[in-house]
Protein backbone atom coordinates (compact mmCIF):
# COMPACT_ATOMS: atom_id res chain seq x y z
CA UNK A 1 -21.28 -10.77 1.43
CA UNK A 2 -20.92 -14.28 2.43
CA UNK A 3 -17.30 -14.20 3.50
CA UNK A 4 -15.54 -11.74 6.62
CA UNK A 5 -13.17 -9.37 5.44
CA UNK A 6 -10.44 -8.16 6.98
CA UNK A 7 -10.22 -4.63 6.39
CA UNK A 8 -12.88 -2.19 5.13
CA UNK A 9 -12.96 -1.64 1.36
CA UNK A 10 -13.32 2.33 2.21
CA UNK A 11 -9.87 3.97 1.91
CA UNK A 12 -8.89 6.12 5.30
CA UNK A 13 -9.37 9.59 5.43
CA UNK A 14 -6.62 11.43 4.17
CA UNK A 15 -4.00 13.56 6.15
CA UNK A 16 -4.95 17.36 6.78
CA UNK A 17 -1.65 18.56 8.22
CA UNK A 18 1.81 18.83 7.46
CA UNK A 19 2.29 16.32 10.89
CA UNK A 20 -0.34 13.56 9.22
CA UNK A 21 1.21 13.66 6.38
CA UNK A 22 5.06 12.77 7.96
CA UNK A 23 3.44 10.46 10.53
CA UNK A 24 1.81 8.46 7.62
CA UNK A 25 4.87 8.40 5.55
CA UNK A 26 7.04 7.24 8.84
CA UNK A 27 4.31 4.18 9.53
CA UNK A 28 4.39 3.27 5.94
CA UNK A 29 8.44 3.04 5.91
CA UNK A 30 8.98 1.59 9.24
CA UNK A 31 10.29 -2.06 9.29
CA UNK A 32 8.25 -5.18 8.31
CA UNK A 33 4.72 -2.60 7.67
CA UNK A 34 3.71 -3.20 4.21
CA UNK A 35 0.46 -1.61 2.38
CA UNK A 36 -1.78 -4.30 4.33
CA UNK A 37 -0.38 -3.87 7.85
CA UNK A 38 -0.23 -0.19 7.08
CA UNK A 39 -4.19 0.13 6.80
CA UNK A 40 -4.99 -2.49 9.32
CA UNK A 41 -2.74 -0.24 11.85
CA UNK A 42 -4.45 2.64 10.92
CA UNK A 43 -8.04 1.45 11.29
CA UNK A 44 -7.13 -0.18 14.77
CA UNK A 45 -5.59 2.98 16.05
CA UNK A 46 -7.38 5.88 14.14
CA UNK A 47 -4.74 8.05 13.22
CA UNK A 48 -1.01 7.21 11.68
CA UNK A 49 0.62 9.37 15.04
CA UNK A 50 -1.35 6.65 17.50
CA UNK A 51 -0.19 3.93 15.07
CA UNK A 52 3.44 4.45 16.02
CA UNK A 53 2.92 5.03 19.30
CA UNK A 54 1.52 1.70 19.47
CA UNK A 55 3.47 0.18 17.27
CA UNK A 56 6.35 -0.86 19.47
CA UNK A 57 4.33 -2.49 21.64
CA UNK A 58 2.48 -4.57 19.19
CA UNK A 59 5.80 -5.44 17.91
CA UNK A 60 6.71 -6.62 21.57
CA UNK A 61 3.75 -8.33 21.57
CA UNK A 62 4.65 -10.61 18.81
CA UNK A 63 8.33 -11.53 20.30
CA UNK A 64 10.36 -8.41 18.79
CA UNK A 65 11.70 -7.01 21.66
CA UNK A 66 14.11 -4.53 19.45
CA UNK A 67 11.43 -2.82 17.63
CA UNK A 68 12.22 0.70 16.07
CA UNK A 69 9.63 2.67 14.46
CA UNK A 70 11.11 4.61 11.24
CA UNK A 71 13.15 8.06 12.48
CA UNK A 72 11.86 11.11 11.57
CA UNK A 73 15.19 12.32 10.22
CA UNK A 74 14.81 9.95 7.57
CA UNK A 75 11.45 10.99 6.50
CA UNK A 76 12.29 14.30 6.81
CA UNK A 77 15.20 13.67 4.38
CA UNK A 78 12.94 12.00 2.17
CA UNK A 79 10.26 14.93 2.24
CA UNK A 80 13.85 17.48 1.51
CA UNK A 81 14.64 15.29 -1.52
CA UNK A 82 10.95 15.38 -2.83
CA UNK A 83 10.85 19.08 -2.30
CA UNK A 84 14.11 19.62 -4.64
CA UNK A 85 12.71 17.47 -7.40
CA UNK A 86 9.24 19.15 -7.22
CA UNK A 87 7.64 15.59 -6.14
CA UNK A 88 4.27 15.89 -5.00
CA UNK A 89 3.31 13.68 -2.13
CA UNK A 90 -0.56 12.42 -3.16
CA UNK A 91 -2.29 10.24 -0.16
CA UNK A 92 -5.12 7.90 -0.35
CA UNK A 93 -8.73 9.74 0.12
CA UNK A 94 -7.21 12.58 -1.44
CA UNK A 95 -8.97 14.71 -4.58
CA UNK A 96 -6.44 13.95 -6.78
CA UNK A 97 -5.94 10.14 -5.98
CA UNK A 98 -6.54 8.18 -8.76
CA UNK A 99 -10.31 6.88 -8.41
CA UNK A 100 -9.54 3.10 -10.08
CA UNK A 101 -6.49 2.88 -8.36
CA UNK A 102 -8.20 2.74 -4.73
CA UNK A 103 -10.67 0.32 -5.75
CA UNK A 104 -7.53 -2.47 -6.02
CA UNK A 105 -7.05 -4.64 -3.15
CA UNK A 106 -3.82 -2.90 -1.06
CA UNK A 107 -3.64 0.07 -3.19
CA UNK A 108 -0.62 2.12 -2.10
CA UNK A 109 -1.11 4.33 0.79
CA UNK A 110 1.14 7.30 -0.80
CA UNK A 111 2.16 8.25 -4.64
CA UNK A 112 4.69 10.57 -5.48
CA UNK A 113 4.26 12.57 -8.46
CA UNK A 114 6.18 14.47 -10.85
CA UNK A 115 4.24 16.40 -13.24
CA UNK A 116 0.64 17.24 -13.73
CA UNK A 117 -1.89 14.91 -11.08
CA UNK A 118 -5.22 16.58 -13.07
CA UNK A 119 -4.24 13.73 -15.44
CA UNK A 120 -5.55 10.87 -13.15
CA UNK A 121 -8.77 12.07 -13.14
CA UNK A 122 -9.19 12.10 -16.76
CA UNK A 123 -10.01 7.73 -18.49
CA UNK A 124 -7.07 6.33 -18.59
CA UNK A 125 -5.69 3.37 -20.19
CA UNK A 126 -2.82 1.28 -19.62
CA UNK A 127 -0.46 0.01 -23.21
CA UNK A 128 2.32 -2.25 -22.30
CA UNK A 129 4.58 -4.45 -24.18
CA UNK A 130 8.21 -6.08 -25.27
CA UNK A 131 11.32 -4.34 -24.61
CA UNK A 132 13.00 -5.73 -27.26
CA UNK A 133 9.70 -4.59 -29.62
CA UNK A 134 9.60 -5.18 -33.33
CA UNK A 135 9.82 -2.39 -35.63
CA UNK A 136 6.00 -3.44 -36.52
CA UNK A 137 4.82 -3.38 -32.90
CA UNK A 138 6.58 0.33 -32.53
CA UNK A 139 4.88 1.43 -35.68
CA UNK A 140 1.27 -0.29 -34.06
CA UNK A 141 1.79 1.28 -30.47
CA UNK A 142 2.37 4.64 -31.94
CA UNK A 143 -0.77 4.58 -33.85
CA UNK A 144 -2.43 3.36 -30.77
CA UNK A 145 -1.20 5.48 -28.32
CA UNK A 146 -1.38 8.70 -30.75
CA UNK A 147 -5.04 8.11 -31.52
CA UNK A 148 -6.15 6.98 -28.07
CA UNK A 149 -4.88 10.06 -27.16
CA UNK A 150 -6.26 12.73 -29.61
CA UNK A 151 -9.62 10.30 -28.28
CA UNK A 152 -9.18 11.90 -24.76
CA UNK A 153 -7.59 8.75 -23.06
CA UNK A 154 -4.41 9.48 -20.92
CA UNK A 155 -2.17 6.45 -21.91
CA UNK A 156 -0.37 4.92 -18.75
CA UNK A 157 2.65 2.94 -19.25
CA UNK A 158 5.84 2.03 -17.26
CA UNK A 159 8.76 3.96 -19.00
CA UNK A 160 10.88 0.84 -19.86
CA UNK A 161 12.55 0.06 -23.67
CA UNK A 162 10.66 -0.25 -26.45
CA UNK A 163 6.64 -0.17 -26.43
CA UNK A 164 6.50 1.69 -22.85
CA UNK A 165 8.63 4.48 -24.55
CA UNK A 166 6.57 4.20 -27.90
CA UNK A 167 3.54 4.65 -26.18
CA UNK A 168 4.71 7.72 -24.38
CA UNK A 169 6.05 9.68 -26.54
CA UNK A 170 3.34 9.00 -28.97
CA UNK A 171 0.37 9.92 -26.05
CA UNK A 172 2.86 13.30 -24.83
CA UNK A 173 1.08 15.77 -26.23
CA UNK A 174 -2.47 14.34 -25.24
CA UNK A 175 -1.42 12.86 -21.60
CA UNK A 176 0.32 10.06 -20.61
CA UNK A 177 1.59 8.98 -16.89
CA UNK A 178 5.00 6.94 -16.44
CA UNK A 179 4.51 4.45 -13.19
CA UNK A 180 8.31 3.91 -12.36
CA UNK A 181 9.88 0.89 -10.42
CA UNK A 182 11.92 2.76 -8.38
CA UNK A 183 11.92 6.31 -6.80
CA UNK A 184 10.26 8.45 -9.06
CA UNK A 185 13.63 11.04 -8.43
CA UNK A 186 15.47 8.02 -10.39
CA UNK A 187 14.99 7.01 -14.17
CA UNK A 188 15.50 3.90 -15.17
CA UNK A 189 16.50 3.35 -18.38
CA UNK A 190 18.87 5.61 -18.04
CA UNK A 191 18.21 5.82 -21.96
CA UNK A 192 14.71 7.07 -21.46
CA UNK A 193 16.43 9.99 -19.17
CA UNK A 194 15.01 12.96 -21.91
CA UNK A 195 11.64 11.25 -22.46
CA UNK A 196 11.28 11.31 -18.59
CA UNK A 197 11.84 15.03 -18.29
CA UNK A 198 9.12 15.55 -21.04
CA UNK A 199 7.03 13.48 -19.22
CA UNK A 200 7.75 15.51 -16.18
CA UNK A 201 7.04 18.96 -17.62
CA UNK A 202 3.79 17.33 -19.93
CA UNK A 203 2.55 14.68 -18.53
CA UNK A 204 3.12 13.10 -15.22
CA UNK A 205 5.55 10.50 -13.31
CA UNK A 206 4.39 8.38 -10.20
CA UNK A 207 5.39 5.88 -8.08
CA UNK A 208 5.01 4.70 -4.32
CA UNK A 209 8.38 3.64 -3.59
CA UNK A 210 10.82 6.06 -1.75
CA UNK A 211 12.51 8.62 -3.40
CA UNK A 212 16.11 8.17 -4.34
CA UNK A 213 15.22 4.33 -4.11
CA UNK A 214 17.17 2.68 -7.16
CA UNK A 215 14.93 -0.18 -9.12
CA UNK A 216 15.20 -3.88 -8.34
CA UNK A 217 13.78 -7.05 -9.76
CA UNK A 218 11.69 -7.18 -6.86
CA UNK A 219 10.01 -3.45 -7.36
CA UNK A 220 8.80 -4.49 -11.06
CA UNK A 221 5.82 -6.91 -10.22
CA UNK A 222 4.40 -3.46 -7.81
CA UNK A 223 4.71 -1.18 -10.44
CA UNK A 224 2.76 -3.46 -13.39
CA UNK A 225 -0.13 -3.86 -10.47
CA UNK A 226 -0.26 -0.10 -10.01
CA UNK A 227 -0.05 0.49 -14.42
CA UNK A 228 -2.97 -2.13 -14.43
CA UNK A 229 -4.82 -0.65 -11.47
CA UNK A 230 -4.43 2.81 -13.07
CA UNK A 231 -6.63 1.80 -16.43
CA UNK A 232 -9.77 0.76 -17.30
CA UNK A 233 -8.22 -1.64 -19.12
CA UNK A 234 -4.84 -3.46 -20.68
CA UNK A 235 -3.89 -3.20 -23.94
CA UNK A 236 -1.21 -5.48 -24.86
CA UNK A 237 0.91 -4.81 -27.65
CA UNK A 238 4.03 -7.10 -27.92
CA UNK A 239 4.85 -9.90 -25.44
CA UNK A 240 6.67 -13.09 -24.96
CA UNK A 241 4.95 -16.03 -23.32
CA UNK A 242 7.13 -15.39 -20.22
CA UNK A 243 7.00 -11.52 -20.01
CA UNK A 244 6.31 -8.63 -17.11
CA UNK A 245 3.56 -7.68 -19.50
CA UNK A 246 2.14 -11.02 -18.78
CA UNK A 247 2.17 -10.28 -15.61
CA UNK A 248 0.19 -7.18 -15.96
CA UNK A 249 -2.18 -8.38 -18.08
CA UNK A 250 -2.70 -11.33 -14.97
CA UNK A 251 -3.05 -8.27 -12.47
CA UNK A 252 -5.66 -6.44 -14.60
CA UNK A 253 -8.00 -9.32 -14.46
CA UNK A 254 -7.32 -9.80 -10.85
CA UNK A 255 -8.30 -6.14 -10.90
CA UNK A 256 -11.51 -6.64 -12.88
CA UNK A 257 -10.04 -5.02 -15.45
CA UNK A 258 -10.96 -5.98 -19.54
CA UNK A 259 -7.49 -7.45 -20.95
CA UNK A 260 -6.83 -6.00 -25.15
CA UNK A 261 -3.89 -7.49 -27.35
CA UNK A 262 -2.43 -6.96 -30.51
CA UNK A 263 -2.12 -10.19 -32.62
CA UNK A 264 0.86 -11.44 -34.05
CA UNK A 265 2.83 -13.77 -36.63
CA UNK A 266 2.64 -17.53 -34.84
CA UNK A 267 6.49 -17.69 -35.75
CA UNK A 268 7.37 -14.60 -33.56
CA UNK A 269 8.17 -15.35 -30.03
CA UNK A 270 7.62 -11.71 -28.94
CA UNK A 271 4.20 -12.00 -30.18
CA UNK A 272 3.07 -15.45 -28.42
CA UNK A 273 1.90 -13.71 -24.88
CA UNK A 274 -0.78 -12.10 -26.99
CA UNK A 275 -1.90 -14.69 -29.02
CA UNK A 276 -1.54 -16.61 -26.12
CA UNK A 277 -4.05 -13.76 -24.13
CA UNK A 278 -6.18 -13.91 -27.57
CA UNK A 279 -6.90 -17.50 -27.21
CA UNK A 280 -8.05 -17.41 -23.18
CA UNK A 281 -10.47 -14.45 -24.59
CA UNK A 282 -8.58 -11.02 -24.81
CA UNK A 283 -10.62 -8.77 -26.72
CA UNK A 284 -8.69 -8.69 -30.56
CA UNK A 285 -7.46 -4.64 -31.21
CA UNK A 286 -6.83 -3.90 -34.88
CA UNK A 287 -6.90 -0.37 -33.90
CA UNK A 288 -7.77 2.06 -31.38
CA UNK A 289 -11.39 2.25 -32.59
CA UNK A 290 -11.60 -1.14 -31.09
CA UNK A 291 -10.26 -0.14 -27.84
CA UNK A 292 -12.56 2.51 -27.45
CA UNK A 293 -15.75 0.06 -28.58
CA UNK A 294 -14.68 -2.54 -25.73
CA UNK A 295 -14.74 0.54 -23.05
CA UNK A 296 -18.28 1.25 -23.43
CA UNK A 297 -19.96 -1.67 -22.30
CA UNK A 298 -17.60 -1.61 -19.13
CA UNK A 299 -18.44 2.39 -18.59
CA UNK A 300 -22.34 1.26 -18.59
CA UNK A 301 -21.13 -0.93 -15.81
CA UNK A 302 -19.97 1.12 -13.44
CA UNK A 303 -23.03 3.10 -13.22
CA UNK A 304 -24.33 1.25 -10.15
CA UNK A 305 -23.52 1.53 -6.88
CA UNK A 306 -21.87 -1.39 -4.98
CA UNK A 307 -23.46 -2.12 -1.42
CA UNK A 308 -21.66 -0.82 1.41
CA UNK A 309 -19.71 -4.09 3.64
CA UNK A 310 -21.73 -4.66 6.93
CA UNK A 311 -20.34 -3.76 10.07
CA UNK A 312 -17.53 -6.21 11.43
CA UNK A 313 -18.20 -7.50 14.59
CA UNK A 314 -15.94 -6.53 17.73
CA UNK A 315 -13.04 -9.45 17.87
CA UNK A 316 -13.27 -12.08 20.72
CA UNK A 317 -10.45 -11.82 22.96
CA UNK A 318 -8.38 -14.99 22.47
CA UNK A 319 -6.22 -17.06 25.72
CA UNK A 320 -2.12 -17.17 25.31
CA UNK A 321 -2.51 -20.51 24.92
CA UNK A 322 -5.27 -19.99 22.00
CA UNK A 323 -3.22 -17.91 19.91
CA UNK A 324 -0.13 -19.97 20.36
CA UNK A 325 -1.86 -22.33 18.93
CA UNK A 326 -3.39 -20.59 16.04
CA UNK A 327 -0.06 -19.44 15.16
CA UNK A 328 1.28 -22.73 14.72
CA UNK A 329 -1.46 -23.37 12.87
CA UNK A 330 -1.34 -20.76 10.29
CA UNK A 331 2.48 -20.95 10.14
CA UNK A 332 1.74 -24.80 9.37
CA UNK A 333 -0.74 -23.90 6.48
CA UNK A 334 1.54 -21.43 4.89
CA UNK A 335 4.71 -22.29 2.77
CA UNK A 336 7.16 -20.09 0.49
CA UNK A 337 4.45 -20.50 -1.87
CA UNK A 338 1.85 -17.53 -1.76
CA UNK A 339 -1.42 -18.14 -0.18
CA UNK A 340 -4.39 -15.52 -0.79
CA UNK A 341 -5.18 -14.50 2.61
CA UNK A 342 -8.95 -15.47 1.94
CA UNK A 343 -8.17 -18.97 1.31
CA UNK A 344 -5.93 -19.29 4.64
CA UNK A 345 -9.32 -17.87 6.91
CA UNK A 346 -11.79 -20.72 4.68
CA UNK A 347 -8.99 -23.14 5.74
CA UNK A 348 -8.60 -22.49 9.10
CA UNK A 349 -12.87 -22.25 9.57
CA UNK A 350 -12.06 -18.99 11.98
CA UNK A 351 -13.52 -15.90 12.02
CA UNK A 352 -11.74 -13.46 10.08
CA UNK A 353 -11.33 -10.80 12.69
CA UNK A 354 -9.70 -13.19 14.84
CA UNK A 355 -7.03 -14.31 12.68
CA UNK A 356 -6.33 -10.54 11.47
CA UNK A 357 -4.81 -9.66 14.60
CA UNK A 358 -2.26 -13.06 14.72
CA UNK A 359 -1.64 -12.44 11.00
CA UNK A 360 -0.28 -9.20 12.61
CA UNK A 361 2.09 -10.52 15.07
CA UNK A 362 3.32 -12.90 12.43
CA UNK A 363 4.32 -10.66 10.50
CA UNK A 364 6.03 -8.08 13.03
CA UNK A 365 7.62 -10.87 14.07
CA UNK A 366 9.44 -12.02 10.41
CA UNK A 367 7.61 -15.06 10.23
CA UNK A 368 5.22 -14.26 7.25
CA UNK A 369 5.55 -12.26 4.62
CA UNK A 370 2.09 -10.15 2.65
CA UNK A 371 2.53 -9.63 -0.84
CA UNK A 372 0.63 -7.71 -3.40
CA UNK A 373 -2.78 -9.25 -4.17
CA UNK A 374 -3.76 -10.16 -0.83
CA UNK A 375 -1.24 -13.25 -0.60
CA UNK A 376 0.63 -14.23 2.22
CA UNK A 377 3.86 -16.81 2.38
CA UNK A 378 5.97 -18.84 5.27
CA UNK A 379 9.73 -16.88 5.84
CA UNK A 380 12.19 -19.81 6.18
C-alpha cells in the first residue's frame, strides 16, 4: 500500500456476551459516534465497555465538557422492543454477517433482522428502481427477480413503491431481503405493510438504524449503500436521471461492485438514469441470463486473496500547541462540501495516524461531521 490508513480493514471481533453486546449497542448510539468513530474507539480501547469508559474523557479532551455517554435504560428499551418484534441483533465478525457487506468502507457495526439471516450467506443481488415504475418496467422486474431467483440468487431490494415491491414479491418464494430506512420495527410505505410481513415470515428484513426509529430523508442515502454493499452487483431497472437509484448505482461502484440496467424508450424520463448508466458502461440486461453471465467473470475474481495491511506505526505524541494548530488547519481545508478523508491526509502531507486522533476531537467536539463513504465536512 502506498498510502496510511486509518483504521484496519479487518472488522473487530464480535461480542460473546449478553454485556458486549449492550455495551456495543450503547457506544454506537451515544452522541456525535458514527460507524467511523465507532471502530476507531474500539480499536484504541479494545473492547466497547473500555470505550465508554473513556469516552467522556476524550470528549473533554476535545472542549465538551458536558459529555454523556448513551444510558443504558435506553438501550435496554431498545433491546425490549427488538425482543417483542422478534428482531435479531447481528454484529460485525459474526457467522451470519453478511460477507460483502464488511468488505465496504464503514460497514455498519450492528443489523437488525427480521426474518431468516441464512439468507445472507447465500449470492445475492441487489434490483432497484422508480417508484412511480411503468407498467413495462413491473412486468421486466418480475421476470427478473422471479428467474434470478428460481437461479439461486437472493434478490435484495429496499421495500419502497413500485420496482422495490415488484422485485420482492416476485423473489418471495426463492429469497429476497428488504434493507429498510428506518427501524426495521417500522414499515414504510405503509402500503407495503402485508408484503413486509411476508417478507418477515419468508424472507428477511434488515436495517442498522434503531428500532422504532421512523424514516427520514436523511436515512435513505444509508440504506441504498447497505442494498449496494449487500450484492454482487446492481441491477437497475427503472430510473430518472435524478433518482435514489442513481445513487445506488454511484455507491455500488464506489463499492467495486459491477453496475446492470434495463434500457429504455429515449422519450421516457423514468428510463433516462439507465440509459444514462448504459452510456458510462453499465453492462446492457435483456434478461436475467445476462445478469447471471456478467457474475461469472467477477466470481473468478474473487478467488485470490488480498494482502494483509502492514502494521501501523505507534502515533507520535503531538504539543498543545501542535494540534491547535492542525486543527485549524483541517477545519480550514474542510467546507460543507464533503471531503474523502484520504484526500484531506494527501493535503495536509501528515501522517495518517496523527491526524486520526484530531479528526477525533473534531468531531466530539461538533465541528466536523463523517459521512458514509469515508467523507468528512465543516459544521457551520
Amino acid at each position: 500500500m502506498t498510502e496510511e490508513r486509518l483504521s484496519s480493514t479487518h472488522p473487530p471481533l464480535p461480542p460473546t456476551t449478553e454485556d458486549d453486546r449492550l455495551n456495543w449497542l450503547r457506544l454506537l448510539r451515544s452522541r456525535r459516534v458514527g460507524i467511523v468513530t465507532f471502530y476507531r474507539l474500539l480499536a484504541e480501547h479494545g473492547t466497547a465497555r473500555a470505550a465508554l469508559d473513556a469516552l467522556p474523557d476524550v470528549a473533554r479532551a476535545a472542549g465538551v465538557t458536558d459529555y454523556e455517554i448513551c444510558p443504558e435504560g435506553v438501550v435496554l428499551a431498545e433491546l425490549k422492543t427488538a425482543h417483542r418484534s422478534r428482531a435479531r441483533m447481528l454484529c460485525i465478525g459474526e457467522a451470519d454477517y453478511p460477507a460483502h457487506l464488511a468488505e465496504i468502507d464503514s460497514p455498519p457495526p450492528i443489523l437488525w433482522c427480521i426474518g431468516d439471516t441464512a439468507l445472507l450467506k447465500r449470492p445475492l443481488i441487489a434490483m432497484v428502481g422508480a417508484r412511480n415504475a411503468s407498467s413495462l418496467g413491473t412486468r421486466m422486474t418480475k421476470h427478473l427477480a422471479s428467474d434470478l431467483a428460481k437461479a439461486g440468487f437472493v434478490v435484495v431490494s429496499g421495500l419502497a413503491r413500485g420496482v422495490d415491491a415488484a422485485a420482492h414479491l416476485a423473489a418471495l418464494d426463492g429469497g429476497t431481503v428488504a434493507v429498510q430506512a428506518g427501524g426495521v420495527d417500522v414499515v414504510y410505505p405503509i402500503e407495503n405493510s402485508a408484503l413486509a410481513d411476508q417478507i418477515g415470515l419468508k424472507g428477511l428484513r434488515i436495517s442498522d438504524q434503531p428500532m422504532g426509529v421512523q424514516p427520514q430523508a436523511r436515512h435513505f442515502p444509508a440504506r441504498n449503500r447497505i442494498i449496494s454493499g449487500l450484492g454482487q452487483a446492481v441491477v437497475v431497472v427503472e430510473a430518472a436521471a435524478k433518482s435514489g437509484s442513481l445513487i445506488t448505482a454511484r455507491n455500488a461502484l464506489d463499492q467495486g461492485r459491477d453496475v446492470l440496467a434495463v434500457p429504455g424508450h429515449p422519450f421516457d424520463a423514468r428510463a433516462s438514469g439507465c440509459n444514462m448508466l448504459l452510456r458510462d458502461g453499465a453492462t446492457l440486461v435483456r434478461n436475467a441470463q445476462d445478469v447471471i453471465d456478467a457474475l461469472a467473470p467477477m466470481a473468478e475474481q474473487q478467488t485470490a486473496e488480498l494482502p494483509l495491511d502492514p502494521p501501523t506505526p505507534a502515533p507520535k505524541k503531538s504539543s498543545l500547541r501542535d494540534t491547535a494548530k492542525l486543527h485549524s488547519r483541517i477545519l480550514s481545508q474542510l467546507g460543507p462540501s464533503p471531503l474523502a478523508e484520504d484526500q484531506l491526509i494527501r493535503d495536509l502531507a501528515r501522517p495518517a495516524t496523527e491526524i486520526a486522533p484530531v479528526l477525533l476531537d473534531l468531531e466530539l467536539d461538533g465541528k466536523i461531521q463523517r459521512q458514509p463513504g469515508g467523507l468528512l465536512s465543516r459544521v457551520n
